[in-house]
PDB file of N, CA and C in Angstrom:
ATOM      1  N   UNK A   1     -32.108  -7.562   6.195  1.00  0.00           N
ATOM      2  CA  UNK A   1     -30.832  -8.112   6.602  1.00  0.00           C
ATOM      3  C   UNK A   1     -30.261  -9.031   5.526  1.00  0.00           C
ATOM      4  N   UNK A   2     -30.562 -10.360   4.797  1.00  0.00           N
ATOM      5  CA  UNK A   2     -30.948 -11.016   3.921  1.00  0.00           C
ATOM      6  C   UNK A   2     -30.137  -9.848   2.723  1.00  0.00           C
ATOM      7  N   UNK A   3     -30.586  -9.006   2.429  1.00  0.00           N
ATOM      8  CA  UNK A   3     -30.303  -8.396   1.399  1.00  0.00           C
ATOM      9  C   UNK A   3     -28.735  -7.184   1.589  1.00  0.00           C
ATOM     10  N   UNK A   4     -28.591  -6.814   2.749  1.00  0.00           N
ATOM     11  CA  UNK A   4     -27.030  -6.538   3.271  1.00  0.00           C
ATOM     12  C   UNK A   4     -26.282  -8.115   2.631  1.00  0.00           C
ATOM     13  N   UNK A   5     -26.786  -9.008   3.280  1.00  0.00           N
ATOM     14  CA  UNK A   5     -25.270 -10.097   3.693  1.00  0.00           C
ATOM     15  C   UNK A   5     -25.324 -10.618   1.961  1.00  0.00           C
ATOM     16  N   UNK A   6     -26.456 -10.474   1.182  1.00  0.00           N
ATOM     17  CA  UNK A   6     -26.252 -10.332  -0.193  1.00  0.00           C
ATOM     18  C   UNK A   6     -25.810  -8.945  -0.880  1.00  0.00           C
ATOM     19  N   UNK A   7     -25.702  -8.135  -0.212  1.00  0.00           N
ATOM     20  CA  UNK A   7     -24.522  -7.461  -0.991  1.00  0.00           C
ATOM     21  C   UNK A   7     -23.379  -7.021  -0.741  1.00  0.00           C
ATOM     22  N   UNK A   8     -23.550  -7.315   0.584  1.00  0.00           N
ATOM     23  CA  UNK A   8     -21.869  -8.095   0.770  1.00  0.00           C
ATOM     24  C   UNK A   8     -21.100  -9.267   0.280  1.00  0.00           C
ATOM     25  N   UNK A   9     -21.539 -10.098   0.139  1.00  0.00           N
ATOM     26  CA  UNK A   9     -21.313 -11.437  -0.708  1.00  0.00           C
ATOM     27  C   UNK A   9     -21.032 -11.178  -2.019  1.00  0.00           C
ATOM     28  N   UNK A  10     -21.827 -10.123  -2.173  1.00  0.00           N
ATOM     29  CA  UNK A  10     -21.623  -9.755  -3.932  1.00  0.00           C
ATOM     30  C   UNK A  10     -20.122  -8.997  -3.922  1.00  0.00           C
ATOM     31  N   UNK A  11     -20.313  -8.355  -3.112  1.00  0.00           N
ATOM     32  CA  UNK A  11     -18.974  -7.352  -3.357  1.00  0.00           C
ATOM     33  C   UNK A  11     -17.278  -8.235  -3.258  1.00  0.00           C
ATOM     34  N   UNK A  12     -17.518  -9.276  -1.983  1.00  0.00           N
ATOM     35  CA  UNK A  12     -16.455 -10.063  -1.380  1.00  0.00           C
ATOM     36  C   UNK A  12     -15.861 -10.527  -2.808  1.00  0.00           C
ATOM     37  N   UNK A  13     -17.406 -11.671  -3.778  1.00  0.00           N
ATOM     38  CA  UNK A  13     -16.886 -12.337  -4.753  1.00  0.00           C
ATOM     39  C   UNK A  13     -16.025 -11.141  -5.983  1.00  0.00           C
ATOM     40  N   UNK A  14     -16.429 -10.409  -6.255  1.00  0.00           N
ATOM     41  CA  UNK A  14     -16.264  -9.270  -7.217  1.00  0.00           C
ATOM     42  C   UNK A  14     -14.663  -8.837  -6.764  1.00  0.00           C
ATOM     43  N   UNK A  15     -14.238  -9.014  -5.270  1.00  0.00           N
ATOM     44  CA  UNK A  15     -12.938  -8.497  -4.508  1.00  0.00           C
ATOM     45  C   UNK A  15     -12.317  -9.511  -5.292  1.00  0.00           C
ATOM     46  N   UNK A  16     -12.823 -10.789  -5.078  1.00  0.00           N
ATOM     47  CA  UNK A  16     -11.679 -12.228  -5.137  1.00  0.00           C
ATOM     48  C   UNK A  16     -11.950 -12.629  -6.569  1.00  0.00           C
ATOM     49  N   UNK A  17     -12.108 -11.648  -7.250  1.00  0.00           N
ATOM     50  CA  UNK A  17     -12.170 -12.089  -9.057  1.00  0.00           C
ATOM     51  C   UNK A  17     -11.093 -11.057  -9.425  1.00  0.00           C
ATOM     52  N   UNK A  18     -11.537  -9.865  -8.928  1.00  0.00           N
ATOM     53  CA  UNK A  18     -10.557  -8.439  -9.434  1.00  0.00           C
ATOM     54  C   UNK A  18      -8.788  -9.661  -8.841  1.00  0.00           C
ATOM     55  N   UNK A  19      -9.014  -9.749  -7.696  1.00  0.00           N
ATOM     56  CA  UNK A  19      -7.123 -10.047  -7.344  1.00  0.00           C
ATOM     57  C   UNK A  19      -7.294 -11.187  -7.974  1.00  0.00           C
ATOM     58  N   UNK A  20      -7.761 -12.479  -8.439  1.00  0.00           N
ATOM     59  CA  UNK A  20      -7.681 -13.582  -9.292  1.00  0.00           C
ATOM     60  C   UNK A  20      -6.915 -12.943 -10.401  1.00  0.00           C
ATOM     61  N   UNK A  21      -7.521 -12.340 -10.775  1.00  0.00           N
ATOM     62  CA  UNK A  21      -7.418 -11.700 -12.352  1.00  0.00           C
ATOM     63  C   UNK A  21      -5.948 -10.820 -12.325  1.00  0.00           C
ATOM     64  N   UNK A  22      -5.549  -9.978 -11.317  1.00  0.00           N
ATOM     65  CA  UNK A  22      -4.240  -9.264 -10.838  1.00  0.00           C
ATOM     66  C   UNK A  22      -3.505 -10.219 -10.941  1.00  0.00           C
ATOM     67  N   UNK A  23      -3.678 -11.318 -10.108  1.00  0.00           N
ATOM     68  CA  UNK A  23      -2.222 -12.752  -9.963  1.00  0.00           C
ATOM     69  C   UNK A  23      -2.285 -13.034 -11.669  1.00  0.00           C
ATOM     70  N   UNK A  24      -2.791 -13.030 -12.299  1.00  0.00           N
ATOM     71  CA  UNK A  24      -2.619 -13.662 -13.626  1.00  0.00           C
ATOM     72  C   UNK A  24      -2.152 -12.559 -14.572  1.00  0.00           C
ATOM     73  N   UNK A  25      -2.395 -11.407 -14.437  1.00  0.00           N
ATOM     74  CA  UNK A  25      -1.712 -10.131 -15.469  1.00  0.00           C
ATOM     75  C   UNK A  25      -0.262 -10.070 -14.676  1.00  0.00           C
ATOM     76  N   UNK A  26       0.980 -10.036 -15.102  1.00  0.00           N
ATOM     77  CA  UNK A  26       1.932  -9.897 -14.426  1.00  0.00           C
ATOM     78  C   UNK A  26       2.986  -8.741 -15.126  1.00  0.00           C
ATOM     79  N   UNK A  27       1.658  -7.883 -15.316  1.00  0.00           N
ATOM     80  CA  UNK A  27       2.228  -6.070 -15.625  1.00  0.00           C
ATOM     81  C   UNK A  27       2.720  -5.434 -14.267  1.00  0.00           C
ATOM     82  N   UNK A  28       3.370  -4.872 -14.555  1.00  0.00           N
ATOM     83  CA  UNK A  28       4.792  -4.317 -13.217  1.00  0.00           C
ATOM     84  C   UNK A  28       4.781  -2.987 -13.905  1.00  0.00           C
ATOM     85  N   UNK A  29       4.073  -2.241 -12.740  1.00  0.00           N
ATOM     86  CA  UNK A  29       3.320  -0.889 -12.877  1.00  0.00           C
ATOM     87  C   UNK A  29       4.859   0.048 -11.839  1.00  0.00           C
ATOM     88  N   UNK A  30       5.332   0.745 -12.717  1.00  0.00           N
ATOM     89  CA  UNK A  30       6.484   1.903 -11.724  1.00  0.00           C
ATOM     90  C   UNK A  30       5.839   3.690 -11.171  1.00  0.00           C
ATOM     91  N   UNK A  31       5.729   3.683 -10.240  1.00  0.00           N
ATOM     92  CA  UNK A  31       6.171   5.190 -10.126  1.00  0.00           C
ATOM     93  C   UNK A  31       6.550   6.134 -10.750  1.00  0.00           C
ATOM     94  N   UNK A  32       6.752   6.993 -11.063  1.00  0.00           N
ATOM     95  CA  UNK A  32       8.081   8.259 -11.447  1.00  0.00           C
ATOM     96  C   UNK A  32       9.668   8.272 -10.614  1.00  0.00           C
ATOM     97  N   UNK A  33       9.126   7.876  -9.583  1.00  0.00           N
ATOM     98  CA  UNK A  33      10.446   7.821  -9.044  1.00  0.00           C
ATOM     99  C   UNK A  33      11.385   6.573  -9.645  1.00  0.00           C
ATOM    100  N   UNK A  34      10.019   5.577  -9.752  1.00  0.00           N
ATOM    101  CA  UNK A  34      10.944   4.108  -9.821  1.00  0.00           C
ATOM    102  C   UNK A  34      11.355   3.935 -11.038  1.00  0.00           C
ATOM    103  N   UNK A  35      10.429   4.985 -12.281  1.00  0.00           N
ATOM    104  CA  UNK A  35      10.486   4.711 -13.504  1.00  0.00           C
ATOM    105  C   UNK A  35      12.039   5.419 -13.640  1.00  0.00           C
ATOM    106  N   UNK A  36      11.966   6.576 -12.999  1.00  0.00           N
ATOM    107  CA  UNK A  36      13.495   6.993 -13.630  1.00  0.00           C
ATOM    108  C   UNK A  36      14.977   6.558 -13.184  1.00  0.00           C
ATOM    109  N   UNK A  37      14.630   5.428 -12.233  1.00  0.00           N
ATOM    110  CA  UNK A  37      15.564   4.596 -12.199  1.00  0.00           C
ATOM    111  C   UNK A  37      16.455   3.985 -12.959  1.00  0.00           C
ATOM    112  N   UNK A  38      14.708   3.576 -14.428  1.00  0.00           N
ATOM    113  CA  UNK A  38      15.366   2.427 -15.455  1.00  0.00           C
ATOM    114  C   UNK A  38      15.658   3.707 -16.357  1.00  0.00           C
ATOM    115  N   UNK A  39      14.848   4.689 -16.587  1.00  0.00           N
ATOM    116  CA  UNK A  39      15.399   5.606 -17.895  1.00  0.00           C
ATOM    117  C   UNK A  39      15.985   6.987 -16.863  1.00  0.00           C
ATOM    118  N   UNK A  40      16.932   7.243 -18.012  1.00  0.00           N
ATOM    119  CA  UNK A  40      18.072   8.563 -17.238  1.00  0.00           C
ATOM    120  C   UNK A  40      17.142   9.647 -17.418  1.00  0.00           C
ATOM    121  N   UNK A  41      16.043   9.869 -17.569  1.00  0.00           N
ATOM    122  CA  UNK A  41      15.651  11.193 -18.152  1.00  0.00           C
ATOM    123  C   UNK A  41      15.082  11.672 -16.822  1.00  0.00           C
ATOM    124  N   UNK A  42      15.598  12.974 -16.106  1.00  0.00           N
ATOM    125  CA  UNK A  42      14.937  13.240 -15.180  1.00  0.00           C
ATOM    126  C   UNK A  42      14.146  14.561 -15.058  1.00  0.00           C
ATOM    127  N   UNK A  43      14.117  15.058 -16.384  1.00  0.00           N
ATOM    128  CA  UNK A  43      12.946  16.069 -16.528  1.00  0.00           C
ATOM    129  C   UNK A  43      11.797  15.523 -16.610  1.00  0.00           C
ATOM    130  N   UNK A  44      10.577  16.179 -15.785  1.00  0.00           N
ATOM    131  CA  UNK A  44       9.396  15.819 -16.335  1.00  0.00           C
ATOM    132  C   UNK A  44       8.856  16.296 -17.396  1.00  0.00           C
ATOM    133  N   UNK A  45       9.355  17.268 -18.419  1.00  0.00           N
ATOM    134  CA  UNK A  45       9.120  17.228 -19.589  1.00  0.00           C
ATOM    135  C   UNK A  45       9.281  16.770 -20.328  1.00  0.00           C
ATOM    136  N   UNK A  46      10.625  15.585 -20.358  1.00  0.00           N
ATOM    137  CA  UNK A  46      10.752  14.581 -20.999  1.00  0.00           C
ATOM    138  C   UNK A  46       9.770  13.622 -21.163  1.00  0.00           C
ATOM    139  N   UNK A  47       9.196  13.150 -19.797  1.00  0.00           N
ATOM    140  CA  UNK A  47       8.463  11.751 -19.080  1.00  0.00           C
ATOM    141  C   UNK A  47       7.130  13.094 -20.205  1.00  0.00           C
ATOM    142  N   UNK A  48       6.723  13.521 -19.932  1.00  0.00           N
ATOM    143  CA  UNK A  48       5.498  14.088 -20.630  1.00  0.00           C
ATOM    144  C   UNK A  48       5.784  14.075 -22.364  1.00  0.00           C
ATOM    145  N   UNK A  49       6.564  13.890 -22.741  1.00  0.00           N
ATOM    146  CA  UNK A  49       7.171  13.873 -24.008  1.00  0.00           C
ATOM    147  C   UNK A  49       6.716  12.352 -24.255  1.00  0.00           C
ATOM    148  N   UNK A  50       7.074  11.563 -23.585  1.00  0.00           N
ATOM    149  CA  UNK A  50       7.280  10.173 -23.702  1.00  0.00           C
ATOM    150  C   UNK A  50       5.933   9.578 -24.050  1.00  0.00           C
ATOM    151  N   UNK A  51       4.862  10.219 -22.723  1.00  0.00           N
ATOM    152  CA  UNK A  51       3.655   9.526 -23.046  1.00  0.00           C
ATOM    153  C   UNK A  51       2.853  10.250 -23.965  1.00  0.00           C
ATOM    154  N   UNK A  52       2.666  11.413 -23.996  1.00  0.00           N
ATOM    155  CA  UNK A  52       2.131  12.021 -25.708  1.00  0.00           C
ATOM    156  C   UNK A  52       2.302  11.394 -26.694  1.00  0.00           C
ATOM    157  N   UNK A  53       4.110  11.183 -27.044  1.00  0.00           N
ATOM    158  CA  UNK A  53       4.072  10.556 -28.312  1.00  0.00           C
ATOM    159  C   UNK A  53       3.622   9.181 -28.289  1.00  0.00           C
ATOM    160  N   UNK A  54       3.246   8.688 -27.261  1.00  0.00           N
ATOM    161  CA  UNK A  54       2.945   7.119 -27.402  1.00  0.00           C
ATOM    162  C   UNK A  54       4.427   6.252 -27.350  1.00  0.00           C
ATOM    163  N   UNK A  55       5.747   6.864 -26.934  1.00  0.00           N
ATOM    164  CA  UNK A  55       6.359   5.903 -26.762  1.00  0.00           C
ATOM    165  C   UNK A  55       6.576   4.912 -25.523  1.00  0.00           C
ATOM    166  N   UNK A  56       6.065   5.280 -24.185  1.00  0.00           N
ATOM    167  CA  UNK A  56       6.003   4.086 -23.494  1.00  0.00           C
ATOM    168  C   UNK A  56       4.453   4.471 -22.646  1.00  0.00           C
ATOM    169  N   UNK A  57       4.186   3.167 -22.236  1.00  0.00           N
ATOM    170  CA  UNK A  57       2.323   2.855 -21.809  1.00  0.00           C
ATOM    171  C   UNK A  57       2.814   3.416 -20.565  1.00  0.00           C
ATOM    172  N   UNK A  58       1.237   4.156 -20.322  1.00  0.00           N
ATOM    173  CA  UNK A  58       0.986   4.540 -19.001  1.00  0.00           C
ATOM    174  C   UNK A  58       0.257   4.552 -18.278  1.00  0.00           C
ATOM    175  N   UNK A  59      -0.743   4.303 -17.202  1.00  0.00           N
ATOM    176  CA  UNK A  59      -1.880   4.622 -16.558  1.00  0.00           C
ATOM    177  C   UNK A  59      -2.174   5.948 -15.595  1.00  0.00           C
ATOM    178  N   UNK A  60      -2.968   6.497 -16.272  1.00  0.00           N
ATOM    179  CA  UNK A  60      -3.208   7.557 -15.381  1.00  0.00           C
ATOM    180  C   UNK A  60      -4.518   7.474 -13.979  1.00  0.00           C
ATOM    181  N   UNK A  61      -4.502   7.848 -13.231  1.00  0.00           N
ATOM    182  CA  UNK A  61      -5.819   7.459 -12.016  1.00  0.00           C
ATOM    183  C   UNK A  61      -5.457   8.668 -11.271  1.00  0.00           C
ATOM    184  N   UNK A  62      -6.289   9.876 -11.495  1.00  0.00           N
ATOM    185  CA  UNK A  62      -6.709  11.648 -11.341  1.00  0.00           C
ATOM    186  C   UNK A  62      -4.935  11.645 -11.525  1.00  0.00           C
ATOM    187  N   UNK A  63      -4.193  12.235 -10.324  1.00  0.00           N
ATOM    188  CA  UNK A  63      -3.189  13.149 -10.932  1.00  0.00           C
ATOM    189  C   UNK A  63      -2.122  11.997 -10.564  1.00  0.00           C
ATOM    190  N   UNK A  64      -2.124  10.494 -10.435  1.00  0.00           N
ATOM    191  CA  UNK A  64      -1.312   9.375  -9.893  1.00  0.00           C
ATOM    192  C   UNK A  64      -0.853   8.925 -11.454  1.00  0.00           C
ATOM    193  N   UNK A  65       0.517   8.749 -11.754  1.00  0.00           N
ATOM    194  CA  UNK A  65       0.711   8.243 -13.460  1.00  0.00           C
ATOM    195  C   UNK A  65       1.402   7.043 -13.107  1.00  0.00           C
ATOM    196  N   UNK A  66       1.795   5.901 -13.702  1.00  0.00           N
ATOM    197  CA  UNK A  66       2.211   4.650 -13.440  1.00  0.00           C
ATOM    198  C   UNK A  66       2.900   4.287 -14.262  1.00  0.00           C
ATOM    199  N   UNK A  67       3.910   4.019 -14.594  1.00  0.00           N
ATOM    200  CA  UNK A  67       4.544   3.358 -16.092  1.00  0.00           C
ATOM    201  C   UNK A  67       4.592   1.871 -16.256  1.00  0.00           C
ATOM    202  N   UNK A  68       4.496   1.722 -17.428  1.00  0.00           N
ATOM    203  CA  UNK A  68       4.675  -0.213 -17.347  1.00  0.00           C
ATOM    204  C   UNK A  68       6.159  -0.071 -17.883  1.00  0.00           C
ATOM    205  N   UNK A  69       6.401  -1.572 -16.531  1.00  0.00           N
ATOM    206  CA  UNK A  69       7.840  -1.569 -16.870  1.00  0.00           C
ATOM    207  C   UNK A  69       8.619  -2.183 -18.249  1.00  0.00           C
ATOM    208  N   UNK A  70       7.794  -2.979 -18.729  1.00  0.00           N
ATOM    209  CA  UNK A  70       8.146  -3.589 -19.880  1.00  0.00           C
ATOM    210  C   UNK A  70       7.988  -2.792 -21.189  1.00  0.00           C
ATOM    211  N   UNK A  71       7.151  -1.524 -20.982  1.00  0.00           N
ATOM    212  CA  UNK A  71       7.247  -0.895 -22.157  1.00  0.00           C
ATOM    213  C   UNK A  71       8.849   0.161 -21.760  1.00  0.00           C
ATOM    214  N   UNK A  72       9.184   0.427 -20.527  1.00  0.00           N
ATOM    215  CA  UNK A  72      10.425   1.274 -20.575  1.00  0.00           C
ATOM    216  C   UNK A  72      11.700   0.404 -20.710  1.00  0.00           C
ATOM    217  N   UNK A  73      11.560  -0.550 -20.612  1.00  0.00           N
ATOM    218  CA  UNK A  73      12.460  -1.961 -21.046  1.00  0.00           C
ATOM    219  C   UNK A  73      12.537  -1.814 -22.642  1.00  0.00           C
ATOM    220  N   UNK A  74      11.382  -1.931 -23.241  1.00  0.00           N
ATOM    221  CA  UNK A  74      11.868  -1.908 -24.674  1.00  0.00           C
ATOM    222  C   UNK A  74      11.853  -0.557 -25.158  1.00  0.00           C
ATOM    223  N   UNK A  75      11.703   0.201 -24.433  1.00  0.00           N
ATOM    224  CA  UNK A  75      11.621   1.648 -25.143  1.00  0.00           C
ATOM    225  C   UNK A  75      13.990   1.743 -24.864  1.00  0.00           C
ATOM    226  N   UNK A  76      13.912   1.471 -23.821  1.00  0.00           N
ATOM    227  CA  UNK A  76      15.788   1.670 -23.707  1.00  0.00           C
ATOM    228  C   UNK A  76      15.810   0.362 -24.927  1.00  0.00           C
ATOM    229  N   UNK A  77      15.633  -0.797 -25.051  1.00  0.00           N
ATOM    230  CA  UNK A  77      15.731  -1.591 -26.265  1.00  0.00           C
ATOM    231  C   UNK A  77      16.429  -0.935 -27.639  1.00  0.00           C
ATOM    232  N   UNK A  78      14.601  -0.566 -28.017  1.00  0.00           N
ATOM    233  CA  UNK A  78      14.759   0.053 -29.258  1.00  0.00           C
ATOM    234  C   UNK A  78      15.266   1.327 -29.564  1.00  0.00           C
ATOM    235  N   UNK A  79      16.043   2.050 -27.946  1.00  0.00           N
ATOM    236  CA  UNK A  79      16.351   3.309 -28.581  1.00  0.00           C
ATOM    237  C   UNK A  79      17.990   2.807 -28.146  1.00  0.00           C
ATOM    238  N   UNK A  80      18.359   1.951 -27.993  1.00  0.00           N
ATOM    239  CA  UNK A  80      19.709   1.990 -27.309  1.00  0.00           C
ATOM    240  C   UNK A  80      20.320   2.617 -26.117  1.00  0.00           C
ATOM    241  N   UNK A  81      19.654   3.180 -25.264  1.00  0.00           N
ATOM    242  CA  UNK A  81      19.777   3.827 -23.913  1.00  0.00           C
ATOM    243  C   UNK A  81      20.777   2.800 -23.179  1.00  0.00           C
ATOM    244  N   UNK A  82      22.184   3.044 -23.144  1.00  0.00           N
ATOM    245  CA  UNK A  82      22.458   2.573 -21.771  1.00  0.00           C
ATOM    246  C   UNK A  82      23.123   2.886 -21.008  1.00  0.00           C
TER     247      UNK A  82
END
């Protein structure tokens, strides 16, 4: 028993470090839907264009893709998109 409520304890603290650590990164992760809000491009061959060449960051998690919003912020920046 002893050794459950210790690894539960373990896991709880490990919960409340991961969201510690979330409140302090204040990366603003978009959708596809939400991403093409900020950029006009609504092919997904474009958006697949985009992250190949490395022009804006992405996270992938299996077939879920995420864009950071601050890299599609300066990607309209430096390309003049408006």
């Amino acid at each position: 028993m002893k050794n459950v409520v210790n690894v539960l304890s373990f896991i709880l603290n490990k919960m409340n470090e991961v969201e510690r650590n979330n409140k302090k990164d204040k990366t603003v992760w978009l959708t596809l839907g939400e991403a093409k809000k900020i950029l006009p491009y609504k092919s997904r061959t474009k958006w697949q264009e985009l992250r190949d060449d490395g022009k804006i960051v992405f996270a992938q998690f299996g077939r879920k893709i995420l864009y950071q919003k601050s890299s599609l912020e300066s990607y309209i920046k430096n390309k003049k998109i408006a």
